[in-house]
N, C-alpha and C. Protein backbone atom coordinates (compact mmCIF):
# COMPACT_ATOMS: atom_id res chain seq x y z
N UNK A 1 9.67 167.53 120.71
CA UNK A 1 9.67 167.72 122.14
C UNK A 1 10.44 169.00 122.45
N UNK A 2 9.97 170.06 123.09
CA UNK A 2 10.65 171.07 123.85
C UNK A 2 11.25 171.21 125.22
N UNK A 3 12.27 171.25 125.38
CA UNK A 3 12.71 171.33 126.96
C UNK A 3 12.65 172.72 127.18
N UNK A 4 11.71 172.58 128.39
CA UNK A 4 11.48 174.03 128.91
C UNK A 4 13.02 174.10 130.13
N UNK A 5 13.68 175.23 129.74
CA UNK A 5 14.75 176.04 130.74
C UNK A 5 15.13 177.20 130.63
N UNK A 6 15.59 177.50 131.92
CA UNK A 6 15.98 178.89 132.37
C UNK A 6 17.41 178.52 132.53
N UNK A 7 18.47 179.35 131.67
CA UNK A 7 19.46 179.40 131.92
C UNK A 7 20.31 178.03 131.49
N UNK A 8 20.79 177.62 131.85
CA UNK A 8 21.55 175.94 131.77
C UNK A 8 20.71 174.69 132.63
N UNK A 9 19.53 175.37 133.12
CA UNK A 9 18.91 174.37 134.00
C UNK A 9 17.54 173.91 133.10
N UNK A 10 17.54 172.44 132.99
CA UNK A 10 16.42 172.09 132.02
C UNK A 10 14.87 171.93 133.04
N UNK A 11 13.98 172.14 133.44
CA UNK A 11 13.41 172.16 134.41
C UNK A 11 12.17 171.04 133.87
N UNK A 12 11.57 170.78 132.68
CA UNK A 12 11.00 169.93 132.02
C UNK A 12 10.88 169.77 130.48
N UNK A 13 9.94 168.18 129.92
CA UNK A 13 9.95 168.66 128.56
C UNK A 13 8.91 168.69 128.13
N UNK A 14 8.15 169.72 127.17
CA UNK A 14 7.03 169.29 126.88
C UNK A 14 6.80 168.76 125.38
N UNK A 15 6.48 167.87 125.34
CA UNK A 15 5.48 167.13 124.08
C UNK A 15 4.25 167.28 123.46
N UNK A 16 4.20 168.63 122.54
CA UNK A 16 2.50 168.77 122.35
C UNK A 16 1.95 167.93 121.42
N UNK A 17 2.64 166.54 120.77
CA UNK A 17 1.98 166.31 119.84
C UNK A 17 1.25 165.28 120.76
N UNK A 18 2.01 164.83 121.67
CA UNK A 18 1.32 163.78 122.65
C UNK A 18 0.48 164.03 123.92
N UNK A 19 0.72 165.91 124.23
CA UNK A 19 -0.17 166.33 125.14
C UNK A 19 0.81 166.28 126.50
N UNK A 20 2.30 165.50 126.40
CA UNK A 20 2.29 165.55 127.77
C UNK A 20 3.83 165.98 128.52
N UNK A 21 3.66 166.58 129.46
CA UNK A 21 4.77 167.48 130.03
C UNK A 21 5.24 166.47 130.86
N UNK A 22 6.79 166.55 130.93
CA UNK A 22 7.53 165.50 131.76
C UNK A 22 8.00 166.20 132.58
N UNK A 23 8.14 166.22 133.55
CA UNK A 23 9.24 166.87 134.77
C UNK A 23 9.90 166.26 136.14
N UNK A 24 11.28 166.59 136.02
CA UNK A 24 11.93 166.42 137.83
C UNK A 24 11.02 166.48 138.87
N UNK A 25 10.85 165.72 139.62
CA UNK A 25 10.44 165.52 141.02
C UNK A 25 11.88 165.49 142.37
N UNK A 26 11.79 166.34 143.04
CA UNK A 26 12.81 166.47 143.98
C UNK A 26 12.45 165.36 145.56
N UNK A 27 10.97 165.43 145.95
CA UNK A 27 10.60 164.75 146.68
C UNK A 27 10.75 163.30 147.20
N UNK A 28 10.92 163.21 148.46
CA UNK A 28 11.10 162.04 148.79
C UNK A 28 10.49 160.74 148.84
N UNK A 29 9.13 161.56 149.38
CA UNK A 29 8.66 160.40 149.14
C UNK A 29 7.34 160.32 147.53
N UNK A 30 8.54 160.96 146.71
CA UNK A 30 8.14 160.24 145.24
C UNK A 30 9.04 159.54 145.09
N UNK A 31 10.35 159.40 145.75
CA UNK A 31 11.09 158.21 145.60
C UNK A 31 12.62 158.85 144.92
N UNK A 32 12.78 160.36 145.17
CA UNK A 32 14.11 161.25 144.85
C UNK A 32 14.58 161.18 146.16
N UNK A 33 15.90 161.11 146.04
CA UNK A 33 17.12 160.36 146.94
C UNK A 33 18.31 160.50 146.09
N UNK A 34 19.82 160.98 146.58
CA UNK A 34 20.84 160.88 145.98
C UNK A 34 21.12 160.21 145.42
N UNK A 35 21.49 160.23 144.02
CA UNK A 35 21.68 159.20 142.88
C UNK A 35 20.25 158.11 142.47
N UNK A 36 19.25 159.23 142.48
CA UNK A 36 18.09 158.75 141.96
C UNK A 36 17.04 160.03 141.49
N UNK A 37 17.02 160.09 140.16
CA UNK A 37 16.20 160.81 139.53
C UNK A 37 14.71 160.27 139.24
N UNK A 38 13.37 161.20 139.56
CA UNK A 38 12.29 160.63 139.48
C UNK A 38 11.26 161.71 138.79
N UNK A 39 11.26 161.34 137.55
CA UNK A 39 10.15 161.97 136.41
C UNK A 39 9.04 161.87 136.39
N UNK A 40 8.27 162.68 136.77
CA UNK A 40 6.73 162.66 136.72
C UNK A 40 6.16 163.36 135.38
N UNK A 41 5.23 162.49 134.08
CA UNK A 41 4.34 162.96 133.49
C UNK A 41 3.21 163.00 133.61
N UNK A 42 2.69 164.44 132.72
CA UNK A 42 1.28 165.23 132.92
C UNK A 42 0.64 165.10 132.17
N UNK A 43 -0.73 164.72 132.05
CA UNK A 43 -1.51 164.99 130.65
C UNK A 43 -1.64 166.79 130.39
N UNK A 44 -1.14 167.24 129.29
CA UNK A 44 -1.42 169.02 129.25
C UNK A 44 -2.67 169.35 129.60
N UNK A 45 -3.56 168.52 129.22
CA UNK A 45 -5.06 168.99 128.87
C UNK A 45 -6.09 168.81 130.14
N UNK A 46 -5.87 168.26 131.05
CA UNK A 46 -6.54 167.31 132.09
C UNK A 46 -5.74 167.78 133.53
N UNK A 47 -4.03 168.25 133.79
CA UNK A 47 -3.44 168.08 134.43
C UNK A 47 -3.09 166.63 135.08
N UNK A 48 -3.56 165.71 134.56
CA UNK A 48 -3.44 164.32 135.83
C UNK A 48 -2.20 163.70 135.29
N UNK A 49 -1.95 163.26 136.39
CA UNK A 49 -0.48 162.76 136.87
C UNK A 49 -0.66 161.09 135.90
N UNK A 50 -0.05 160.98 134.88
CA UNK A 50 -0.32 159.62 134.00
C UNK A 50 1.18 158.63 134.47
N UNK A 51 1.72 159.18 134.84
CA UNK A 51 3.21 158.06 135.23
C UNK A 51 4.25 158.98 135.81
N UNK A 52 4.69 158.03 136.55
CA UNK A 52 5.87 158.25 137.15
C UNK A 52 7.31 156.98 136.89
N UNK A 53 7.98 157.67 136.74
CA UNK A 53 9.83 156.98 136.65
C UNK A 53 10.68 157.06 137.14
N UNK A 54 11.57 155.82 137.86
CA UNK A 54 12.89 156.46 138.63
C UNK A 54 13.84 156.07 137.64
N UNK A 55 14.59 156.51 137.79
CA UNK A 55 16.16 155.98 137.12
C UNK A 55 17.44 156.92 138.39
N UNK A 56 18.48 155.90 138.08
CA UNK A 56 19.23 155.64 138.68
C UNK A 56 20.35 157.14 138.04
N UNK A 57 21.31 158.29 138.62
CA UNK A 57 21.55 158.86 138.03
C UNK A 57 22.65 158.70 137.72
N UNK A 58 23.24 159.17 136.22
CA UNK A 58 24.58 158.91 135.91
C UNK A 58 25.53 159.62 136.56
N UNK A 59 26.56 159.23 136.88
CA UNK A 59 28.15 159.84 137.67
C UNK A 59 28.08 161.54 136.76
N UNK A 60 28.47 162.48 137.45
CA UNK A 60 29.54 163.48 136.85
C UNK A 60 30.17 163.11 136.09
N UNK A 61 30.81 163.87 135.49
CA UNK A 61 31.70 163.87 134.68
C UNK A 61 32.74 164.07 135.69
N UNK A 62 33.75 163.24 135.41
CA UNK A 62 35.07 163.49 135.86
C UNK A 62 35.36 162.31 137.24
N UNK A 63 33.99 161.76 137.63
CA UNK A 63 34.09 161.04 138.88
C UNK A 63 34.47 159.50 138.47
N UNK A 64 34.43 158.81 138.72
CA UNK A 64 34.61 157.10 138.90
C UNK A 64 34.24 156.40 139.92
N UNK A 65 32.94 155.81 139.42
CA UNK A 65 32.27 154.68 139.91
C UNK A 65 33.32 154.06 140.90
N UNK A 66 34.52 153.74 140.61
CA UNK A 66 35.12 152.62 141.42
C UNK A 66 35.93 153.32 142.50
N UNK A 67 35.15 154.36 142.40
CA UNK A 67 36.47 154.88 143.66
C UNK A 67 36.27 154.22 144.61
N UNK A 68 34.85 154.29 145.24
CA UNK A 68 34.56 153.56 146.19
C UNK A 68 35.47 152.07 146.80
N UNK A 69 35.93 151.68 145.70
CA UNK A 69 36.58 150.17 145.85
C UNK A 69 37.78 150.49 145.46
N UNK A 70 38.28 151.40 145.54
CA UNK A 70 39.95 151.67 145.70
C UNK A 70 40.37 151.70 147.32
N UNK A 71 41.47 151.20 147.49
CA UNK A 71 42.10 151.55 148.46
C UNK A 71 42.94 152.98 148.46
N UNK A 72 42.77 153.23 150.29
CA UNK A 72 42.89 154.83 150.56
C UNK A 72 44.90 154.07 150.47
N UNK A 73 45.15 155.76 150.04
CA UNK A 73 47.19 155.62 149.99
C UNK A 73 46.95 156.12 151.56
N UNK A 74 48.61 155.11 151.38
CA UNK A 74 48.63 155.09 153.42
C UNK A 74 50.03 155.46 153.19
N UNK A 75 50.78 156.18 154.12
CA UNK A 75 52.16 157.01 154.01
C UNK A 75 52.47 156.27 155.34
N UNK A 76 53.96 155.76 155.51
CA UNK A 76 54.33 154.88 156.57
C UNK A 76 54.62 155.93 157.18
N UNK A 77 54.82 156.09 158.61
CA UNK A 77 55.55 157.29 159.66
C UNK A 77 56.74 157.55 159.66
């Protein structure tokens, strides 16, 4: 499999033994939304759209899931 990119940005991958190019979808209503990545594959040969995938995206580095459920520090007056 080859990941096609420019620079540090992976933009898709292609698979020639299987014919088929995977790529990011940014669109909404393919179902991309913050903290949701959605992969659309291509047949190379045909262009047609054979599947689509969401997955859920992993945190940064450096962030924590639980912040959300921490309590904010409160400084008395």
């Amino acid at each position: 499999m080859k990941e096609l990119r420019c620079g540090g940005t992976m933009h898709g991958r292609l698979d020639e033994d299987l014919g088929l190019l995977e790529v990011k979808c940014g669109r909404r209503s393919c179902g991309a939304a913050p903290g949701v990545v959605v992969l659309h594959t291509f047949d190379i040969h045909t262009g047609e759209l054979t599947g689509t995938a969401r997955f859920r995206q992993p945190p940064k580095e450096g962030t924590n899931d639980d912040d959300c459920n921490q309590r904010a520090a409160v400084r008395s007056a």
